[in-house]
C-alpha atoms as a PDB file:
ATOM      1  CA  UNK A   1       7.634 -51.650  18.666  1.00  0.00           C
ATOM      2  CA  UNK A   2       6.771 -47.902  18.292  1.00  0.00           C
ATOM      3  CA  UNK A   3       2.947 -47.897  16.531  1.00  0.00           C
ATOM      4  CA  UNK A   4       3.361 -46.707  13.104  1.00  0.00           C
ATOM      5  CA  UNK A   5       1.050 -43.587  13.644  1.00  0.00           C
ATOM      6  CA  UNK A   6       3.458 -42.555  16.040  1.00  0.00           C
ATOM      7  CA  UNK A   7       6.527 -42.556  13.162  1.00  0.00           C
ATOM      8  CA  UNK A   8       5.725 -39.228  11.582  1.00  0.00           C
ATOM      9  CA  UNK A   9       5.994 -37.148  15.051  1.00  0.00           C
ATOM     10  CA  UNK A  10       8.401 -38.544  16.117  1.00  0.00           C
ATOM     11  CA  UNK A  11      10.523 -38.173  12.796  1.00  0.00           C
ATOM     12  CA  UNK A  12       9.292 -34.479  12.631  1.00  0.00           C
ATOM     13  CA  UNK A  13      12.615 -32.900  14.105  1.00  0.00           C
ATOM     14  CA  UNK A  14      14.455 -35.060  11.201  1.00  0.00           C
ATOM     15  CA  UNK A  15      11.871 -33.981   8.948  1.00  0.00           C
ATOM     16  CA  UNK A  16      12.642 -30.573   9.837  1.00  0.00           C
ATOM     17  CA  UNK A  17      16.198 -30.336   9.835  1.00  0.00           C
ATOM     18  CA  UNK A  18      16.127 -31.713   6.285  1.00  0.00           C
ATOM     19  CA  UNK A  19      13.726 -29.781   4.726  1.00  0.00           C
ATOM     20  CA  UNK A  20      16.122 -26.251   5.937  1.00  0.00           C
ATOM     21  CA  UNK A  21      19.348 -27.899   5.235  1.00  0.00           C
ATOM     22  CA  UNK A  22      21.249 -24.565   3.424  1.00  0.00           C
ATOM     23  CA  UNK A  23      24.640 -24.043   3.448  1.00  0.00           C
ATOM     24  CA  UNK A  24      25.757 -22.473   6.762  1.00  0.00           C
ATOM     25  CA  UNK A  25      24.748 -18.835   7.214  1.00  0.00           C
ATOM     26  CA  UNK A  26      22.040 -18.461   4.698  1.00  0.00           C
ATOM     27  CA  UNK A  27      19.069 -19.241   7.419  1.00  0.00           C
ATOM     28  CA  UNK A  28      18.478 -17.848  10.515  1.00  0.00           C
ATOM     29  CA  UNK A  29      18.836 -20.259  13.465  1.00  0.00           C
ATOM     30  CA  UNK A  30      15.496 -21.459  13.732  1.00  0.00           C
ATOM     31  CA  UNK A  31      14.331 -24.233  16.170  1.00  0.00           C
ATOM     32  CA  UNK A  32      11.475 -27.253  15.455  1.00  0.00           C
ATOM     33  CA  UNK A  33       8.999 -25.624  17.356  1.00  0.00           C
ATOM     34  CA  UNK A  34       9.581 -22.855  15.373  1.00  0.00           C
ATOM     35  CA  UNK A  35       9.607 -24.748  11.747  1.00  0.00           C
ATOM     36  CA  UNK A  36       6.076 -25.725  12.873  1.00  0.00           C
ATOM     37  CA  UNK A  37       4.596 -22.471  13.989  1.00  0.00           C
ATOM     38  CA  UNK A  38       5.953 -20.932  10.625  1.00  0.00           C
ATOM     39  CA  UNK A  39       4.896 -24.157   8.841  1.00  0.00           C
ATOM     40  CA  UNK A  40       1.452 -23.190   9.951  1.00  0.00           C
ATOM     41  CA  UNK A  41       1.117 -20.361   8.728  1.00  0.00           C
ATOM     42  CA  UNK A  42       2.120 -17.846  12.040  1.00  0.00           C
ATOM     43  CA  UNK A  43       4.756 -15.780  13.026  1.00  0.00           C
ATOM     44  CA  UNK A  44       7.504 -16.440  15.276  1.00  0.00           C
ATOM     45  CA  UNK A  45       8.161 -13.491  17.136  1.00  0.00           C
ATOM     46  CA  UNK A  46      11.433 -13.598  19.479  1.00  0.00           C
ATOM     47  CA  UNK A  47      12.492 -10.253  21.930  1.00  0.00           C
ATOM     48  CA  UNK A  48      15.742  -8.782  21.908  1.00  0.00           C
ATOM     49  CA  UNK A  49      17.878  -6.014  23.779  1.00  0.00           C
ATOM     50  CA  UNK A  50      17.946  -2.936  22.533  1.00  0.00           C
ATOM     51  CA  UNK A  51      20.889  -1.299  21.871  1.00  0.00           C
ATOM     52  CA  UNK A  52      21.630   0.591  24.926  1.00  0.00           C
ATOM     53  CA  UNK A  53      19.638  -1.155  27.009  1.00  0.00           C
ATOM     54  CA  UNK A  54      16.819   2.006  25.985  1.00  0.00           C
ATOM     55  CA  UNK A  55      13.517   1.167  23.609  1.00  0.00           C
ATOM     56  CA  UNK A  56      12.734  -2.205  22.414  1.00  0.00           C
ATOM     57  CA  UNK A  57      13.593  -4.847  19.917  1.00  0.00           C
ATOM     58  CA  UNK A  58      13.076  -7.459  18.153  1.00  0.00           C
ATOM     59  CA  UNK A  59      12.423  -9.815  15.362  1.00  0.00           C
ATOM     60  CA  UNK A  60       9.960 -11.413  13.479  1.00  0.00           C
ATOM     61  CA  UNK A  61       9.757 -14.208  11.355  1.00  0.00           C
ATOM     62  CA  UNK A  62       7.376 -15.579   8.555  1.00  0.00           C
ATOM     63  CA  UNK A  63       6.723 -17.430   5.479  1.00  0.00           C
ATOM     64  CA  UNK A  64       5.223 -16.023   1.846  1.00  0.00           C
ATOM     65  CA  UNK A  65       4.215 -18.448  -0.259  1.00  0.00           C
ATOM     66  CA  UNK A  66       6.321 -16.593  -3.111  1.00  0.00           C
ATOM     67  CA  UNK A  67       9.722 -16.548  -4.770  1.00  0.00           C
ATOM     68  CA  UNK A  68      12.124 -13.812  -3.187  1.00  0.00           C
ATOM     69  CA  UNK A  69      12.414 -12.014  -6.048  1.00  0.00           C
ATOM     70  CA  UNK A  70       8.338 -11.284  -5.982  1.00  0.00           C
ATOM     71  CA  UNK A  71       8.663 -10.353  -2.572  1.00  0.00           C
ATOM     72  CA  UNK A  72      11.149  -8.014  -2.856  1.00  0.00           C
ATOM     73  CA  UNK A  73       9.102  -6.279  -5.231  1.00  0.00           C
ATOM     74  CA  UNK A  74       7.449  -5.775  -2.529  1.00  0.00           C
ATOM     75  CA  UNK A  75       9.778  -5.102   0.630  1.00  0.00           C
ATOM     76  CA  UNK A  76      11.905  -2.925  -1.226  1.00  0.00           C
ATOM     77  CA  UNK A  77       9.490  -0.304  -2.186  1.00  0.00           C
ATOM     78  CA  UNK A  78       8.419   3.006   0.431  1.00  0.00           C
ATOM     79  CA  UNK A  79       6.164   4.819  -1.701  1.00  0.00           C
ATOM     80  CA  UNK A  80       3.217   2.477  -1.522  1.00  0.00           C
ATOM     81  CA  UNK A  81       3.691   1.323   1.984  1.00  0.00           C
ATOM     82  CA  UNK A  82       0.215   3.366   3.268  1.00  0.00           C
ATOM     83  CA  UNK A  83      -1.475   1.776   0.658  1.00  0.00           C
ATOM     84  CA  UNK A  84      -1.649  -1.810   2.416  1.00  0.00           C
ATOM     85  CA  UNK A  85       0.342  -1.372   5.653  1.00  0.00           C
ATOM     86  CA  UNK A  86      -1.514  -1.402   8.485  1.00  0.00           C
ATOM     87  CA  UNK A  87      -1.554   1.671  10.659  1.00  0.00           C
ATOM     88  CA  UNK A  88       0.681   2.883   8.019  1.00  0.00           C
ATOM     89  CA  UNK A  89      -1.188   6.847   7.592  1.00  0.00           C
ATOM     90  CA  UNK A  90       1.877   8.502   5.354  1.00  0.00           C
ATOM     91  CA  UNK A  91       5.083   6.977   3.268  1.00  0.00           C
ATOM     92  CA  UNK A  92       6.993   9.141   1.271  1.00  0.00           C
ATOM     93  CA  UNK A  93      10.123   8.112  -0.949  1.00  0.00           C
ATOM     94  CA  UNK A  94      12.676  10.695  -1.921  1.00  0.00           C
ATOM     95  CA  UNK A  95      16.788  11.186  -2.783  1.00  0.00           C
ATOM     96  CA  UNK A  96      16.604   7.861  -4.564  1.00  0.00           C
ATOM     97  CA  UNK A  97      19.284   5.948  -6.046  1.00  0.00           C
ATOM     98  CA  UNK A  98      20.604   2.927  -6.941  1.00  0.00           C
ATOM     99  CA  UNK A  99      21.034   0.877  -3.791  1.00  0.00           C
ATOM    100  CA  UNK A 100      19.373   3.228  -1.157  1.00  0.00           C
ATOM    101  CA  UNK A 101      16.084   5.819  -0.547  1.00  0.00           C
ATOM    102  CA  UNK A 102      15.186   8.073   2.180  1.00  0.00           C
ATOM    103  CA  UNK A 103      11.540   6.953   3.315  1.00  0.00           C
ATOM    104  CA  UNK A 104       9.863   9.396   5.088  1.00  0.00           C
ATOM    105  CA  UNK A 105       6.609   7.505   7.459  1.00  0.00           C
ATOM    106  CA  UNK A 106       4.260   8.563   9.752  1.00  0.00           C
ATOM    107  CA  UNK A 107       2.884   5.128  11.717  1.00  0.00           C
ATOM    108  CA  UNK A 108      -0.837   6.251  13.053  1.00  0.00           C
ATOM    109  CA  UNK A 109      -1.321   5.010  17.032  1.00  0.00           C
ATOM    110  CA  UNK A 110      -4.328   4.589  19.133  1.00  0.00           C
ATOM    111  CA  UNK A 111      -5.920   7.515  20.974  1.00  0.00           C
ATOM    112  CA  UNK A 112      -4.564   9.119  23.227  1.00  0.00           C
ATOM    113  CA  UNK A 113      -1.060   8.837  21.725  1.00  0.00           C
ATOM    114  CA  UNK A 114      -0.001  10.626  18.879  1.00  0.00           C
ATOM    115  CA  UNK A 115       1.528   9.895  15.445  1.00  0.00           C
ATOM    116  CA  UNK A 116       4.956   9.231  14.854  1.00  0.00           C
ATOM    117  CA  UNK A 117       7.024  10.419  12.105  1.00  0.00           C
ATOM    118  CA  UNK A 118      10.253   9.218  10.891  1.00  0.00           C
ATOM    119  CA  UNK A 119      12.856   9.664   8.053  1.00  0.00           C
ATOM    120  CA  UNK A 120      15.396   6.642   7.202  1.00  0.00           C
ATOM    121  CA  UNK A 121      17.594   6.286   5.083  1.00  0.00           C
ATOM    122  CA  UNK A 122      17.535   2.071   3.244  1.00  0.00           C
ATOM    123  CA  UNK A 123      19.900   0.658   1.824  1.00  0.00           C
ATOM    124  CA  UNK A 124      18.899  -2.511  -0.581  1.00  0.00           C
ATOM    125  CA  UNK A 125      21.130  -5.113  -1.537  1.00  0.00           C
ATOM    126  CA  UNK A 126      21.076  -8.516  -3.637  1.00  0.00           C
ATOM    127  CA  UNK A 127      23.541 -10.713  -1.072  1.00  0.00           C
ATOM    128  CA  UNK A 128      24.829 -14.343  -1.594  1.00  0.00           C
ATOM    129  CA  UNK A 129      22.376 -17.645  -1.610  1.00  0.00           C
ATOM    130  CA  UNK A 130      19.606 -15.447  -3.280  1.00  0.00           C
ATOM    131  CA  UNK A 131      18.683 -13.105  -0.300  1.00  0.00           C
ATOM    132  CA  UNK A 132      17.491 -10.071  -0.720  1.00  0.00           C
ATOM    133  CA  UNK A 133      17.716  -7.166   2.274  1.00  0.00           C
ATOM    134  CA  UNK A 134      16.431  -3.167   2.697  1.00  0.00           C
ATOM    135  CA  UNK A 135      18.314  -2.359   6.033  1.00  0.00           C
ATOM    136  CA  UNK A 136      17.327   1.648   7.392  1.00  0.00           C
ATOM    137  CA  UNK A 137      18.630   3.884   9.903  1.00  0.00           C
ATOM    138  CA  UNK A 138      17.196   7.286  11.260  1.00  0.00           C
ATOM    139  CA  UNK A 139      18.100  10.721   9.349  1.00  0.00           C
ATOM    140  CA  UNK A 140      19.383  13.628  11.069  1.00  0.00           C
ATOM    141  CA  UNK A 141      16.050  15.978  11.735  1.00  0.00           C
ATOM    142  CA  UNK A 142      13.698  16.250  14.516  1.00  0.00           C
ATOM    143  CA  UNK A 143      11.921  13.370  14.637  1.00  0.00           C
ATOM    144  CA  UNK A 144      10.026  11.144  17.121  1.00  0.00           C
ATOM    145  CA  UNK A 145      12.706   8.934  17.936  1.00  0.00           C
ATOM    146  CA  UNK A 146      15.830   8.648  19.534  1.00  0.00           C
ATOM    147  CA  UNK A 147      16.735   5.690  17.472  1.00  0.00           C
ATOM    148  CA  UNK A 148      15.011   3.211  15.086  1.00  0.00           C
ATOM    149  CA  UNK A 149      17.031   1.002  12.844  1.00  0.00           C
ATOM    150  CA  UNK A 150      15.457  -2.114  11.388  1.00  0.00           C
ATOM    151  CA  UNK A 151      15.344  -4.525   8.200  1.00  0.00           C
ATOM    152  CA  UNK A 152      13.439  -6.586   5.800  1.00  0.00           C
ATOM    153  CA  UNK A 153      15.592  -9.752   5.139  1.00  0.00           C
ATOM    154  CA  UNK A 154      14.426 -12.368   2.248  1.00  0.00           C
ATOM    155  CA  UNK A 155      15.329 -15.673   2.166  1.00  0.00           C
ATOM    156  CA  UNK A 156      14.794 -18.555   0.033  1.00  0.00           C
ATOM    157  CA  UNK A 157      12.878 -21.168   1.828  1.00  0.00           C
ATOM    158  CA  UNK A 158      12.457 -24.600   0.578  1.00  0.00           C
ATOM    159  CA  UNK A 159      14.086 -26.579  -2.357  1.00  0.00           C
ATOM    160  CA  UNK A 160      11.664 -25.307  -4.949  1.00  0.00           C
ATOM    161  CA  UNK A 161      12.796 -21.823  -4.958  1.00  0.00           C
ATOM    162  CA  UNK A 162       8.942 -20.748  -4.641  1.00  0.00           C
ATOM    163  CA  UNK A 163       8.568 -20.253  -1.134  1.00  0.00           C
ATOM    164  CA  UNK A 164      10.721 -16.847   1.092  1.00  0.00           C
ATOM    165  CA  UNK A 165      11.164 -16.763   4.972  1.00  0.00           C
ATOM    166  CA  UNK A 166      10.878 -13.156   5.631  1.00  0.00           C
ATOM    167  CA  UNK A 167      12.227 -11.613   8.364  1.00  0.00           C
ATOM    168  CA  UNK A 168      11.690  -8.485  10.048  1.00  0.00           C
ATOM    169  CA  UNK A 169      13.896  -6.699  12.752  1.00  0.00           C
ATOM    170  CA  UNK A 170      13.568  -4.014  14.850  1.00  0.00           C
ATOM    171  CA  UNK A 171      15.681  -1.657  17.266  1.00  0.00           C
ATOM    172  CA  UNK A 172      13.500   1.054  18.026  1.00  0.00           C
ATOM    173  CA  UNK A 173      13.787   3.886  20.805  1.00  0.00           C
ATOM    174  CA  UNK A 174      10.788   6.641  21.107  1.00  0.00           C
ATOM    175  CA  UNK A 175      11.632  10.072  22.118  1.00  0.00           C
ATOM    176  CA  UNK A 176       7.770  10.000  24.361  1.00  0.00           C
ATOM    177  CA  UNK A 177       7.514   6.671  26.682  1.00  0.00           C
ATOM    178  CA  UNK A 178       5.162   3.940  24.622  1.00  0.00           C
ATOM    179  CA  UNK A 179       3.207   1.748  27.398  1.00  0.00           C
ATOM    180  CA  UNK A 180       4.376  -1.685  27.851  1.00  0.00           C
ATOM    181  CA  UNK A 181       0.268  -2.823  26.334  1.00  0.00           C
ATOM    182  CA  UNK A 182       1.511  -1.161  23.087  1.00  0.00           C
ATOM    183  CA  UNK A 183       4.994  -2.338  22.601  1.00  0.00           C
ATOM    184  CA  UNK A 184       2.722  -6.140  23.330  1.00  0.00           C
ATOM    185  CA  UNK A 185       0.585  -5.622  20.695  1.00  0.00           C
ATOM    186  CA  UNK A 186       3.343  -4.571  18.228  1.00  0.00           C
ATOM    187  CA  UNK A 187       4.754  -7.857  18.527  1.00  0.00           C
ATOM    188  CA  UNK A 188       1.658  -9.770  19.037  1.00  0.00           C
ATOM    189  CA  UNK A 189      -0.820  -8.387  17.027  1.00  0.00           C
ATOM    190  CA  UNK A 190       0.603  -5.592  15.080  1.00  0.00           C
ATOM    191  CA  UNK A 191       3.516  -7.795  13.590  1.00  0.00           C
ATOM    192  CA  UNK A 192       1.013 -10.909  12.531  1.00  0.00           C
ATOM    193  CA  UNK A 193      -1.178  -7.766  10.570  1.00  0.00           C
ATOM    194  CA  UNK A 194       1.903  -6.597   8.683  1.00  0.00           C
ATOM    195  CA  UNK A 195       3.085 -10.105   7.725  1.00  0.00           C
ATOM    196  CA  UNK A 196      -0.429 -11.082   6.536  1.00  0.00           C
ATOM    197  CA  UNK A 197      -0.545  -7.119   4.538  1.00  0.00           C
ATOM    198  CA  UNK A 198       2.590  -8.457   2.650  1.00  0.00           C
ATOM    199  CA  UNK A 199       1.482 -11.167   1.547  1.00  0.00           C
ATOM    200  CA  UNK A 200      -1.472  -9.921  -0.172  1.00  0.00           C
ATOM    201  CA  UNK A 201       0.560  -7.532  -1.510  1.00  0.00           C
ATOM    202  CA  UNK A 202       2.570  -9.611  -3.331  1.00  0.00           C
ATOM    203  CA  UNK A 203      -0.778 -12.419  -4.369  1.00  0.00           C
ATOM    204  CA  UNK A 204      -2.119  -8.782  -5.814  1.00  0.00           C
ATOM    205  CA  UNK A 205       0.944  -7.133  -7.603  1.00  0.00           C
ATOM    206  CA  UNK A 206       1.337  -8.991 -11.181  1.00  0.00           C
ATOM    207  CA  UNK A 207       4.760 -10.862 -11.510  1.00  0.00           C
ATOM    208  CA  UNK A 208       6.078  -8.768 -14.245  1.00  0.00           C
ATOM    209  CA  UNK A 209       5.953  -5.602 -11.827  1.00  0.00           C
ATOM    210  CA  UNK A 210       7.782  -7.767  -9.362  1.00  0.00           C
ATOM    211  CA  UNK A 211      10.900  -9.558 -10.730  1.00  0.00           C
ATOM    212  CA  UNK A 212      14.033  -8.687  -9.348  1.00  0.00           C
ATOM    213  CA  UNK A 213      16.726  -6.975 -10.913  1.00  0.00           C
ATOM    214  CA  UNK A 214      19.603  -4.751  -9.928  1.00  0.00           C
ATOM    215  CA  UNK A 215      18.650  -4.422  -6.042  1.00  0.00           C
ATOM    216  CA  UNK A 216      17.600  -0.469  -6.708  1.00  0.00           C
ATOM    217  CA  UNK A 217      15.156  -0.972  -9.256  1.00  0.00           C
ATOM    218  CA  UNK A 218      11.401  -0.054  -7.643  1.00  0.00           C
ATOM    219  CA  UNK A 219       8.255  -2.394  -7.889  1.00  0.00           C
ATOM    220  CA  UNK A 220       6.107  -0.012  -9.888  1.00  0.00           C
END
């Protein structure tokens, strides 16, 4: 007979698969192990190939103890991004519309490398099962990459509806050669820091600045 302070391990993968039951699509596939470690509190941080084989990628993934709508008050706006996000030295927001901004950033690195600056153009949009996603690729100009796409995808986690897995992804390609210790610490360190910024953002920001509405209407 299996000792009943054994039970709830060994019903954790059960547990698990329950608690994320969505219709098919809405979640990304995400394993036990992984349910813990964002369970906990952490980030799950998984490596990808670039496209082209040239740069790095990847994704990251984490909880906010928030609704998605408050946290997209949050992920959709540029313009206050160097007010909270770390290493973030400049964010400008201009040609705004609707659905999409060009976001102008300038992400500050450790001596002896220096700043890089980049224009994108996001798109936000309101998709099926309540997620909510701001999806950017690199303007024409002279910039200081080759390539760096990437998005902010919000989804609800949970049957309450007051809790968002937020995931981040990546596809970046610098124009000067970034050292492997860097790219490291961008997923290691760098990406916990930003999660954790986030979320303070959105315990700090009032919920009547944050409710959703049409997907191109700015957080104040």
């Amino acid at each position: 007979m299996t000792p009943l302070r054994l039970l709830p391990a060994l019903l954790l993968p059960w547990i698990a698969a329950a608690a994320l039951a969505q219709p098919p699509g809405l979640l990304p596939a995400l394993s036990v192990d992984q349910w813990q470690v964002l369970e906990r509190g952490e980030v799950v941080v998984t490596q990808l190939p670039p496209a082209g084989g040239q740069g790095y990628a990847y994704k990251t993934y984490g909880l906010v103890e928030a609704a998605p709508a408050r946290v997209w008050g949050v992920i959709q706006d540029c313009e206050h991004l160097d007010e909270y996000m770390p290493r973030m030295a400049l964010a400008v927001e201009t040609e705004q519309t609707e659905t999409s901004y060009v976001c102008e950033t300038e992400i500050d690195l450790p001596f002896p490398l220096s700043n890089r600056r980049n224009k994108a153009l996001s798109i936000l949009e309101q998709l099926p099962g309540g997620i909510f996603k701001r999806h950017w690729s690199l303007t024409d100009g002279n910039w200081d990459y080759y390539r760096h796409d990437g998005s902010w995808t919000i989804h609800p986690w949970g049957e309450d509806g007051e809790r968002s897995l937020l995931e981040n992804w990546i596809d970046s390609w610098p124009k000067n050669a970034v050292p492997d210790f860097i790219v490291h610490a961008a997923r290691t360190v760098q990406a916990p820091e930003a999660f954790e910024a986030i979320r303070k953002r959105v315990r700090s920001i009032s919920p009547p600045s944050v409710v959703a509405g049409p997907p191109g209407l700015l957080a104040n």
